[in-house]
C-alpha atoms as a PDB file:
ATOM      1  CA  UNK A   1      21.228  -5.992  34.533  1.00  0.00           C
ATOM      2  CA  UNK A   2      21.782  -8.952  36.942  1.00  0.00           C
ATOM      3  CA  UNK A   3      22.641  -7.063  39.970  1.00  0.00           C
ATOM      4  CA  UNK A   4      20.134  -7.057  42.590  1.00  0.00           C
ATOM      5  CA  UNK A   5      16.963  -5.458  42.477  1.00  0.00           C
ATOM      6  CA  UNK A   6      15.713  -3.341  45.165  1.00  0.00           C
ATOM      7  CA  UNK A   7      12.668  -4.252  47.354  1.00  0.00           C
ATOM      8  CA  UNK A   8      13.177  -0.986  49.917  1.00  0.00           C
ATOM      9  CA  UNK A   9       9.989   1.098  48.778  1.00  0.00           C
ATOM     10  CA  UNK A  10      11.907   4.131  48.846  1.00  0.00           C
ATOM     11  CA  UNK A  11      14.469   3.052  46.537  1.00  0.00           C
ATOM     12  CA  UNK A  12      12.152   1.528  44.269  1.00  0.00           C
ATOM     13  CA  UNK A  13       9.899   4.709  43.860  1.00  0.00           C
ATOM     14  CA  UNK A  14      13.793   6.624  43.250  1.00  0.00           C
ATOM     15  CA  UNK A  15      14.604   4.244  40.863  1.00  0.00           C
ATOM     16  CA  UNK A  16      10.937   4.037  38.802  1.00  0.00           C
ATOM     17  CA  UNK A  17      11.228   7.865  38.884  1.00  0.00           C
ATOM     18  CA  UNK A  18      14.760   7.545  37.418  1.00  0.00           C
ATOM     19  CA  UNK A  19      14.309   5.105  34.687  1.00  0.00           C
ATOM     20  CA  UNK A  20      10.818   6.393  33.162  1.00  0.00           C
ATOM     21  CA  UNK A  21      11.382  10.010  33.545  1.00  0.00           C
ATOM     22  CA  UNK A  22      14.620   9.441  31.283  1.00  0.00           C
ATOM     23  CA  UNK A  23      12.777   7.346  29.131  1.00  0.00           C
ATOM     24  CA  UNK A  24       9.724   9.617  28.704  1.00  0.00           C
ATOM     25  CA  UNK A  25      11.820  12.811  27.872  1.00  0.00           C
ATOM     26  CA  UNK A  26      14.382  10.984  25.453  1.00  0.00           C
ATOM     27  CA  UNK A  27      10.631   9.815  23.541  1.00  0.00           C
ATOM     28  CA  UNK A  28       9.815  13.495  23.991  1.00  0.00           C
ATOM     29  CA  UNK A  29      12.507  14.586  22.071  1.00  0.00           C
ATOM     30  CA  UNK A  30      12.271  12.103  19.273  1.00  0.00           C
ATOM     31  CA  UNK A  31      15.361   9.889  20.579  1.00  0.00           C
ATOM     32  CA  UNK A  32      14.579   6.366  20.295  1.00  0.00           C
ATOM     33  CA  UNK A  33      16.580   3.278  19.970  1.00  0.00           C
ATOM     34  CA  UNK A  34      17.369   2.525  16.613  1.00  0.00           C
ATOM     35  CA  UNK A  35      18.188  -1.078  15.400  1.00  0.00           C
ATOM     36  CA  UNK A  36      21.490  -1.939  17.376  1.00  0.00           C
ATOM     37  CA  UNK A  37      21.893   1.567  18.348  1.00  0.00           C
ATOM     38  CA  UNK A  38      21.309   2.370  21.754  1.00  0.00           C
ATOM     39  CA  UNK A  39      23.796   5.203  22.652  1.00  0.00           C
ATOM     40  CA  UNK A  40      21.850   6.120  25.661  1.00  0.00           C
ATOM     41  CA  UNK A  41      21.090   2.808  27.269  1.00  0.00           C
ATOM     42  CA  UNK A  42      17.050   3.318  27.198  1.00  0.00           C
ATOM     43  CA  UNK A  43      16.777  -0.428  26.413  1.00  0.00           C
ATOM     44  CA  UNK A  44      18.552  -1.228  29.452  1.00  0.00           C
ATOM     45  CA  UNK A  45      16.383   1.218  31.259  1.00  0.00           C
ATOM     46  CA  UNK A  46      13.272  -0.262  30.204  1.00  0.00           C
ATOM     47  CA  UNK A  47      14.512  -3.983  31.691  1.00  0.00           C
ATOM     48  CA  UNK A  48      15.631  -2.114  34.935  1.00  0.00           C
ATOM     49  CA  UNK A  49      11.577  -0.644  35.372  1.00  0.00           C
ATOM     50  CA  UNK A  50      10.427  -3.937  34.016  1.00  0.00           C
ATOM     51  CA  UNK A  51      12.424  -5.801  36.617  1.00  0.00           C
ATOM     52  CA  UNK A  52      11.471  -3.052  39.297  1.00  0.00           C
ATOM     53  CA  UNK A  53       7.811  -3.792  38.925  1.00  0.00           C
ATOM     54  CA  UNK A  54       7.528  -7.280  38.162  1.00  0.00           C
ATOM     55  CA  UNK A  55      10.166  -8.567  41.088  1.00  0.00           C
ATOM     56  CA  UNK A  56       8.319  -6.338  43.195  1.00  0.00           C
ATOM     57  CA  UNK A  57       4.914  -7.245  41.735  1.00  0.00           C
ATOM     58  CA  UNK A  58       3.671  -3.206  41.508  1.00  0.00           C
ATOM     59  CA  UNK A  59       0.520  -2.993  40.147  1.00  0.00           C
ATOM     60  CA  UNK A  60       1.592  -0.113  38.259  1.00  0.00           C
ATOM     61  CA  UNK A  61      -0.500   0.836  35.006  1.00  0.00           C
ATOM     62  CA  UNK A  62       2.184   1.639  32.887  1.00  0.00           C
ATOM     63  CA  UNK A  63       0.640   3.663  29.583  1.00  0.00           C
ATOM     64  CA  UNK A  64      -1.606   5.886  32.525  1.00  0.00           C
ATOM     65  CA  UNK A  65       1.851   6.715  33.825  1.00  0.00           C
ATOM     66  CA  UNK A  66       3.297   7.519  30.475  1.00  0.00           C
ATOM     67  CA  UNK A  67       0.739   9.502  29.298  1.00  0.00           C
ATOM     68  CA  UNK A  68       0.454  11.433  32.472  1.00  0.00           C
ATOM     69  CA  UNK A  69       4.649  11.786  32.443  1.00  0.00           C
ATOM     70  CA  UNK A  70       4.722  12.654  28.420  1.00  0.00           C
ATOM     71  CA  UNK A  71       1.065  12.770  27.317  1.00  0.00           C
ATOM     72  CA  UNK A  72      -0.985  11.160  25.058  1.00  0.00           C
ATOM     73  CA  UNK A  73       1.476  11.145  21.647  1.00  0.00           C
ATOM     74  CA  UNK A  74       3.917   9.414  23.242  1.00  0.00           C
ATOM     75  CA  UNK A  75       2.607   6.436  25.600  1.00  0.00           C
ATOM     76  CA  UNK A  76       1.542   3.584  23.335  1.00  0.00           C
ATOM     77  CA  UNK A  77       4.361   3.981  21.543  1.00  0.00           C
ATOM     78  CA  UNK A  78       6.737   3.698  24.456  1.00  0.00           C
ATOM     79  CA  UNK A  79       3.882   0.969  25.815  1.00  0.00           C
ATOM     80  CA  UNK A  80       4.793  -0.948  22.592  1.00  0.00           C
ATOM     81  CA  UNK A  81       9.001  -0.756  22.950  1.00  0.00           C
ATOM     82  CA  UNK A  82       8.437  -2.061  26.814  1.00  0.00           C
ATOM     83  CA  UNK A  83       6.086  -4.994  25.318  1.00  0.00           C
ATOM     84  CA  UNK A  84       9.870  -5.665  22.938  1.00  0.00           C
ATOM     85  CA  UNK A  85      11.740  -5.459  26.022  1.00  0.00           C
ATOM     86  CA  UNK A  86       9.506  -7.373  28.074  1.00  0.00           C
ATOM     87  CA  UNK A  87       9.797 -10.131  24.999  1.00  0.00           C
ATOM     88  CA  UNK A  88      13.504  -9.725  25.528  1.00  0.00           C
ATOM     89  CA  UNK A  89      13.183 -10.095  29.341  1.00  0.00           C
ATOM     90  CA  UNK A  90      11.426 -13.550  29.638  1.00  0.00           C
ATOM     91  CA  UNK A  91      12.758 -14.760  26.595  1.00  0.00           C
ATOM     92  CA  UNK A  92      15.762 -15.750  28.941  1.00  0.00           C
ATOM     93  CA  UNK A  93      13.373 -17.405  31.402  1.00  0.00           C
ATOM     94  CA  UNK A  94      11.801 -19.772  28.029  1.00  0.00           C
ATOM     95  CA  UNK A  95       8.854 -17.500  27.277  1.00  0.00           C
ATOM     96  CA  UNK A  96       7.089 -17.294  24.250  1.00  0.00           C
ATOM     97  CA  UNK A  97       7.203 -14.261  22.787  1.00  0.00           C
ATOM     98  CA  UNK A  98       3.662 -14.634  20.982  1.00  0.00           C
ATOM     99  CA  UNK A  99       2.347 -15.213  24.259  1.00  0.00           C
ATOM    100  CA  UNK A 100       3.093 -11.770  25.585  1.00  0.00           C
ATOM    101  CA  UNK A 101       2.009 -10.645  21.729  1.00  0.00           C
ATOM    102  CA  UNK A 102      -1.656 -12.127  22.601  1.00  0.00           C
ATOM    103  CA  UNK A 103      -1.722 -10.300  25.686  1.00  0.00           C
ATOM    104  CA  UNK A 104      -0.469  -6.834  24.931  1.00  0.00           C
ATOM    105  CA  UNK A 105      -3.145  -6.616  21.975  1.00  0.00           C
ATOM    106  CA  UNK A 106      -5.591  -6.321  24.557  1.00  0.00           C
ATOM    107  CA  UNK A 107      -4.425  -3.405  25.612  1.00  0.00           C
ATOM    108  CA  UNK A 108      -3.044  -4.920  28.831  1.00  0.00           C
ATOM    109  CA  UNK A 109       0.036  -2.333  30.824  1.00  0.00           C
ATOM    110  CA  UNK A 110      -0.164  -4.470  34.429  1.00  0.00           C
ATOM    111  CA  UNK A 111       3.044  -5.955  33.704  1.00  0.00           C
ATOM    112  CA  UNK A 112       2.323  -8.332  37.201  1.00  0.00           C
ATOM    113  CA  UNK A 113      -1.172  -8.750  35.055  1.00  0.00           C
ATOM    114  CA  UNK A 114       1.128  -9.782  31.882  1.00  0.00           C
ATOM    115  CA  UNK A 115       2.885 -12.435  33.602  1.00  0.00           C
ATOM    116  CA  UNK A 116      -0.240 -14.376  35.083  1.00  0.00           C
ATOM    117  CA  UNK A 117      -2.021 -14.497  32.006  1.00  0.00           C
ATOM    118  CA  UNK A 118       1.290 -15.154  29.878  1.00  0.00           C
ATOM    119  CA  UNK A 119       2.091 -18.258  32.566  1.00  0.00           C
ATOM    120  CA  UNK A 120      -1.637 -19.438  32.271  1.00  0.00           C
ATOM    121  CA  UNK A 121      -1.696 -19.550  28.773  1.00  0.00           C
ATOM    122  CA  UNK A 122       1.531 -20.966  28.792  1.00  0.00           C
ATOM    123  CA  UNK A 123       0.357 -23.898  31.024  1.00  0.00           C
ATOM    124  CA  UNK A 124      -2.673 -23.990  28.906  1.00  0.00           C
ATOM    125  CA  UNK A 125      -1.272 -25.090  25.490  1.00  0.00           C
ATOM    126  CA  UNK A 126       1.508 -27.307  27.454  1.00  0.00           C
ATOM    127  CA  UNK A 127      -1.438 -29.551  27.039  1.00  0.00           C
ATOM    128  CA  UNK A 128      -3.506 -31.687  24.518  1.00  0.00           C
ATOM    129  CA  UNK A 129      -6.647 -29.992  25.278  1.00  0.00           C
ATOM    130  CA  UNK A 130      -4.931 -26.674  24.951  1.00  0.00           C
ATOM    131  CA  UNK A 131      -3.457 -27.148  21.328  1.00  0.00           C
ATOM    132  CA  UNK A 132      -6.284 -29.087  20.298  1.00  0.00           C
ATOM    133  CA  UNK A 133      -8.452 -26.190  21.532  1.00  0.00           C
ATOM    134  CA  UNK A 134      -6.272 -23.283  19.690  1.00  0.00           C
ATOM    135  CA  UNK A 135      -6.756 -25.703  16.600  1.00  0.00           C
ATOM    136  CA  UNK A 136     -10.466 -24.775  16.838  1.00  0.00           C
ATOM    137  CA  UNK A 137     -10.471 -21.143  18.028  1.00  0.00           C
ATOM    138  CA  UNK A 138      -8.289 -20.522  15.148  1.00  0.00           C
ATOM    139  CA  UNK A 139     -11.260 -22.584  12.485  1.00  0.00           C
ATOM    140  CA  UNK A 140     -13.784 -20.343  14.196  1.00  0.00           C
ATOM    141  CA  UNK A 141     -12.028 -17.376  13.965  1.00  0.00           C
ATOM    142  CA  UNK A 142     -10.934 -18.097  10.218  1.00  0.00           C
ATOM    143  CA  UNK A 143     -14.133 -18.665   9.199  1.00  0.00           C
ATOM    144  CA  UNK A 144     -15.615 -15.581  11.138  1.00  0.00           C
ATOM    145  CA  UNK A 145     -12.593 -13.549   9.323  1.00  0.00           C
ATOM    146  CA  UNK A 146     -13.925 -14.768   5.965  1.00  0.00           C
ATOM    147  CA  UNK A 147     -17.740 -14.821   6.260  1.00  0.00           C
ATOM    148  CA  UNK A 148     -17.390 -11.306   7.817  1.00  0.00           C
ATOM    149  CA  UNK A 149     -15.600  -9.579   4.950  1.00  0.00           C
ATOM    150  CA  UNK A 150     -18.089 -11.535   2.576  1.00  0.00           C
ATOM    151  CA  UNK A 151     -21.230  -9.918   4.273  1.00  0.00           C
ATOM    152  CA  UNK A 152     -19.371  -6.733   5.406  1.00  0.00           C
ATOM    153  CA  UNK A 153     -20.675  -6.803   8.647  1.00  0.00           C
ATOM    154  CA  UNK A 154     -19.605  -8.782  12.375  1.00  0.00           C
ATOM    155  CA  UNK A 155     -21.744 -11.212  14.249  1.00  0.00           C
ATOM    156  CA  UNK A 156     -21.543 -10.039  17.427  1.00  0.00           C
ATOM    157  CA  UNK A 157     -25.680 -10.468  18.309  1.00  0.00           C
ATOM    158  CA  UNK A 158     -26.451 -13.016  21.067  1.00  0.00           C
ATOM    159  CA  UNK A 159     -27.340 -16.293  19.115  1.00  0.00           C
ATOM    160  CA  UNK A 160     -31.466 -16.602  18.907  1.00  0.00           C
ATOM    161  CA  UNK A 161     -32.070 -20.017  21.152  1.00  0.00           C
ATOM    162  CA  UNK A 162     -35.555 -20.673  18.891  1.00  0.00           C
ATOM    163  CA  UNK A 163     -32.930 -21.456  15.743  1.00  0.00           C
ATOM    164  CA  UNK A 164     -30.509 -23.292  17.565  1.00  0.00           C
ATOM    165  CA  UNK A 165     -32.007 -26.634  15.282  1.00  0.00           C
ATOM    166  CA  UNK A 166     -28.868 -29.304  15.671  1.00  0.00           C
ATOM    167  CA  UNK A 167     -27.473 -30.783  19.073  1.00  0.00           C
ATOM    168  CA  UNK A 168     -24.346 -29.791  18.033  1.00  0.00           C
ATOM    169  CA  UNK A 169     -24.832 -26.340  18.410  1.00  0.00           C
ATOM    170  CA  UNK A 170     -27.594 -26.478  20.602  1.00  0.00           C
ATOM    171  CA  UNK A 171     -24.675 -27.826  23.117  1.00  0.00           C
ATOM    172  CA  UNK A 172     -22.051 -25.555  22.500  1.00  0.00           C
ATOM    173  CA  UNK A 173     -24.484 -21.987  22.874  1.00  0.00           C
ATOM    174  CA  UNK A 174     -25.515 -23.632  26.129  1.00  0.00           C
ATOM    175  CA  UNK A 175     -22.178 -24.770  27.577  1.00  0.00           C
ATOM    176  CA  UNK A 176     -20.897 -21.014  26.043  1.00  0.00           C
ATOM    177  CA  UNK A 177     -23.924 -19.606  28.649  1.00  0.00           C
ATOM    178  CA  UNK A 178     -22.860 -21.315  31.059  1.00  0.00           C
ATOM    179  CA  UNK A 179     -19.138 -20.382  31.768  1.00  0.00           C
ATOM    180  CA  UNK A 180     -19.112 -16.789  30.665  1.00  0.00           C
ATOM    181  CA  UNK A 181     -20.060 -15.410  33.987  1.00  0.00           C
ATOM    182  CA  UNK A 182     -17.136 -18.148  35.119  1.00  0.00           C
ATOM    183  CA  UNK A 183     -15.066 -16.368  32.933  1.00  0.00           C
ATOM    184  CA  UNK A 184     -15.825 -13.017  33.956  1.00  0.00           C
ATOM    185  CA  UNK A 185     -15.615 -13.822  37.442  1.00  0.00           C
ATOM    186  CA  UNK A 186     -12.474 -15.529  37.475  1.00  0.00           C
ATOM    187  CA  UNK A 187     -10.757 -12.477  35.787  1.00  0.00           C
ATOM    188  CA  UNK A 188     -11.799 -10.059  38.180  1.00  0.00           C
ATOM    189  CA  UNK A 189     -10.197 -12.433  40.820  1.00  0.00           C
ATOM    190  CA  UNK A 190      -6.544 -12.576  38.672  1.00  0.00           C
ATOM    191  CA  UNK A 191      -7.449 -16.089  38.475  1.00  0.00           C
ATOM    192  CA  UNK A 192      -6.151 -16.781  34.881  1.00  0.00           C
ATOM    193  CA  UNK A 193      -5.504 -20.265  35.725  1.00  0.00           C
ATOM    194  CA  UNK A 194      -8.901 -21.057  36.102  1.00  0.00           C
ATOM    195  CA  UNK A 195     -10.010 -19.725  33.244  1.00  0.00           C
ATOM    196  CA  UNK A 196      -8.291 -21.963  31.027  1.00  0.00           C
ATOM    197  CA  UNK A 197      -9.979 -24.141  32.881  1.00  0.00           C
ATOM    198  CA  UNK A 198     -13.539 -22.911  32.220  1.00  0.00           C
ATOM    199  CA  UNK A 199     -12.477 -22.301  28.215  1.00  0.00           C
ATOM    200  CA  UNK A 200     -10.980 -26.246  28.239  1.00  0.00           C
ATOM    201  CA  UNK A 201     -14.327 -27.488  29.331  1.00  0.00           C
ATOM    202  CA  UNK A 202     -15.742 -26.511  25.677  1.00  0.00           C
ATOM    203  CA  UNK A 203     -13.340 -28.939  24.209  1.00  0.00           C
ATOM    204  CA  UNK A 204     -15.962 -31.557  23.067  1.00  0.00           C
ATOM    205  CA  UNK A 205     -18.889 -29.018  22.459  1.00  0.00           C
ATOM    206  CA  UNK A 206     -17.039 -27.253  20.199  1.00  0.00           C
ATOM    207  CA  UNK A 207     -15.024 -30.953  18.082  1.00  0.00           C
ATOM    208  CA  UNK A 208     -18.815 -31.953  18.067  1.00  0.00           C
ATOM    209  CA  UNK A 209     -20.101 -28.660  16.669  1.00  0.00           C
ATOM    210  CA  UNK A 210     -17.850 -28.335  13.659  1.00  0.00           C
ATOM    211  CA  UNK A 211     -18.623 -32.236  13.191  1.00  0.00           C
ATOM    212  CA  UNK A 212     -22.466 -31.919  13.859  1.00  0.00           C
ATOM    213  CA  UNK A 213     -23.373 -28.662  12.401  1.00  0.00           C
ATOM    214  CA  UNK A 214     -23.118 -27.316   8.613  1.00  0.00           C
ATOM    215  CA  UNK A 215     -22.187 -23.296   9.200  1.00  0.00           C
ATOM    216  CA  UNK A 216     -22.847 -22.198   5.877  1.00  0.00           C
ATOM    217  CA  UNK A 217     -26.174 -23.484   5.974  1.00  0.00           C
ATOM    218  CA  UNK A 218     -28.458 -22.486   2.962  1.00  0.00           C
ATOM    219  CA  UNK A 219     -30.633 -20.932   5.241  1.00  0.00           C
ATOM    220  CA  UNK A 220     -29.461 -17.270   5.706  1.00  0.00           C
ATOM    221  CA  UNK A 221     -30.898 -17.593   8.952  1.00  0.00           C
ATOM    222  CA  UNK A 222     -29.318 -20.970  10.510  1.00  0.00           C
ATOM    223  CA  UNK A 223     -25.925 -19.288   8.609  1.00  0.00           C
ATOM    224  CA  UNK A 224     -26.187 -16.044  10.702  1.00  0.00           C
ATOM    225  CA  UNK A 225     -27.239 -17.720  13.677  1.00  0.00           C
ATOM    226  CA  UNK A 226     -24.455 -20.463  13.584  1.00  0.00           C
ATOM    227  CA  UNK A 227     -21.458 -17.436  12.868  1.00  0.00           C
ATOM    228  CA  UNK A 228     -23.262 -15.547  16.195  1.00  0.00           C
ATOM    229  CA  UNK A 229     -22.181 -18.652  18.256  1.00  0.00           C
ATOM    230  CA  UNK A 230     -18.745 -19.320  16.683  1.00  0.00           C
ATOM    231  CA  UNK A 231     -18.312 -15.117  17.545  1.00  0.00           C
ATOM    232  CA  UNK A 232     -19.659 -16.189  21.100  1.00  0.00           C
ATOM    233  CA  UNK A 233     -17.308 -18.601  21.533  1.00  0.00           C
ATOM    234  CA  UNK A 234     -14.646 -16.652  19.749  1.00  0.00           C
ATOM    235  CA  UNK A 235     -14.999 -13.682  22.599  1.00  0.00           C
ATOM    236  CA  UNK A 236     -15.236 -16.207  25.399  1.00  0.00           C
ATOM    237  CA  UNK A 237     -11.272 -16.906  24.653  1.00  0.00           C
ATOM    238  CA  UNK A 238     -10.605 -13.261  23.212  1.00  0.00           C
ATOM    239  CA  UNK A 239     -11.006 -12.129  27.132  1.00  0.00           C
ATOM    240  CA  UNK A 240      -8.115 -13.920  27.886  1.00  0.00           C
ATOM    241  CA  UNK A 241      -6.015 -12.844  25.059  1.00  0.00           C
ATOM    242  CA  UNK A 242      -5.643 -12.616  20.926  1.00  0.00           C
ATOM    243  CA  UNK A 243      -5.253 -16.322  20.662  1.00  0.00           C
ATOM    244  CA  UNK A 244      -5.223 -15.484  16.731  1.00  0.00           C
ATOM    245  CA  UNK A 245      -1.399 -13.976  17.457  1.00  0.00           C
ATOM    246  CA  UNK A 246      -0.576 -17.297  19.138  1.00  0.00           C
ATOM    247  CA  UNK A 247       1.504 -19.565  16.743  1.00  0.00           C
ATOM    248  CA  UNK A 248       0.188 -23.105  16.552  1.00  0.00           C
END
C-alpha cells in the first residue's frame, strides 16, 4: 500500500484494469469482504484504484464503469464499499469521514471531484462562519423535516416575492437570488472553494431571518411562503453536499 504509485499511462490503465475487473467479478459472484475477513485482499484493491485515480487525478466516473464492467445490480453497492475505503484512505491524511458521507449522498463517483469538495468543505467549517452557518442549515432543515411530515407534502415552489412581508426574509429570498447562479456557475468550473464563499455570504441574512421572522406564522400563507425560502436556502447548500450528514 505505500509503495509507489504509477504515473506511466500504460501502467495505470494495466493496473485500473487489474484491480476493478477482480473486484467486479468477486461482487459478481457474491464474495464480499466480511467484517475483518478479507481472504482475497479486495479492500486492498479498492485503496490501490483509489490511489491510482486520485494521485493521478483521472476523472474516471467510477459507478458508469462498474455498471458497464458488472451491470446495474452490482455498482452502487461496490460504489458504496469504495466510499468505506475511501473513508479509510484519508482518514490517515486527518479527513473527516462525514465529510466524504455528505458528498457521496449526492451521488458523486469523481473521486478527484470527492476530494475538492471534501477539502472545501473542510476549509469551510475550519471557520466561525462555517460552523455558525451549519448551526443554521441544520435549524432550517429541522424545521423543514418537521413541518413537511406535518403537512405531508415538500416546499420546493419558488417563494411568491408579493408575501415576502418582513425585512428579514425579504433579505434573505433576495440575497438567496442573487448567488444561486454564483453557485451554479462556480460548480461547473470545480470551483468548490468559491462556493463556500458565495453560501458564507448568507451568514447575516439568514441569523437575521430566524431573529426577524416568525415561520409558523398563523397565516397559512406567510407559513408556506416562509418554509419555500428556508427550502431555497436549504438547496442552495444541498448542491454542495448533505450538510445534514455533517456532525456539528
Amino acid at each position: 500500500p505505500s509503495d509507489i504509485c504509477p504515473s506511466d499511462p500504460t501502467s495505470v490503465i494495466v493496473a485500473l484494469v487489474d484491480k476493478i475487473d477482480t473486484l467486479v467479478n468477486f461482487w459478481l459472484i457474491g464474495e464480499k469482504p466480511t467484517g475483518s475477513k478479507d481472504p482475497f485482499a479486495l479492500r486492498r484493491a479498492a485503496i490501490g484504484v483509489i490511489r491510482l485515480i486520485t494521485e493521478n487525478k483521472l476523472r474516471l466516473p467510477l459507478l458508469e464503469v462498474f455498471t458497464m464492467a458488472g451491470g446495474e445490480e452490482i455498482g452502487p453497492d461496490l460504489l458504496s464499499f469504495f466510499a468505506d475505503r475511501l473513508k479509510v484512505y484519508l482518514k490517515e491524511k486527518g479527513v473527516r469521514y462525514d465529510l466524504i458521507d455528505a458528498v457521496f449522498a449526492l451521488g458523486e463517483d469523481d473521486l478527484v471531484l470527492v476530494i475538492q469538495r471534501v477539502d472545501a468543505l473542510a476549509e469551510f467549517l475550519h471557520g466561525d462562519d462555517g460552523s455558525s452557518l451549519l448551526v443554521a442549515y441544520k435549524r432550517a432543515a429541522n424545521i423543514l423535516k418537521i413541518e413537511e411530515k406535518k403537512d405531508g407534502k415538500s416546499f420546493d415552489e419558488e417563494p411568491q416575492v408579493s408575501l415576502l412581508e418582513e425585512p428579514g426574509e425579504r433579505a434573505l429570498y433576495e440575497k438567496l437570488i442573487s448567488i444561486r447562479p454564483n453557485i451554479s456557475s462556480l460548480i461547473v468550473k470545480e470551483d468548490f472553494t468559491k462556493v463556500m464563499i458565495e453560501l458564507v455570504s448568507t451568514r447575516f441574512e439568514i441569523d437575521s431571518f430566524f431573529d426577524e421572522v416568525t415561520v409558523n406564522a398563523s397565516r397559512t400563507d406567510l407559513r408556506e411562503n416562509r418554509l419555500c425560502i428556508l427550502s431555497y436556502f436549504r438547496r442552495a447548500f444541498d448542491e454542495v453536499a448533505d450538510f445534514s450528514i455533517i456532525e456539528g
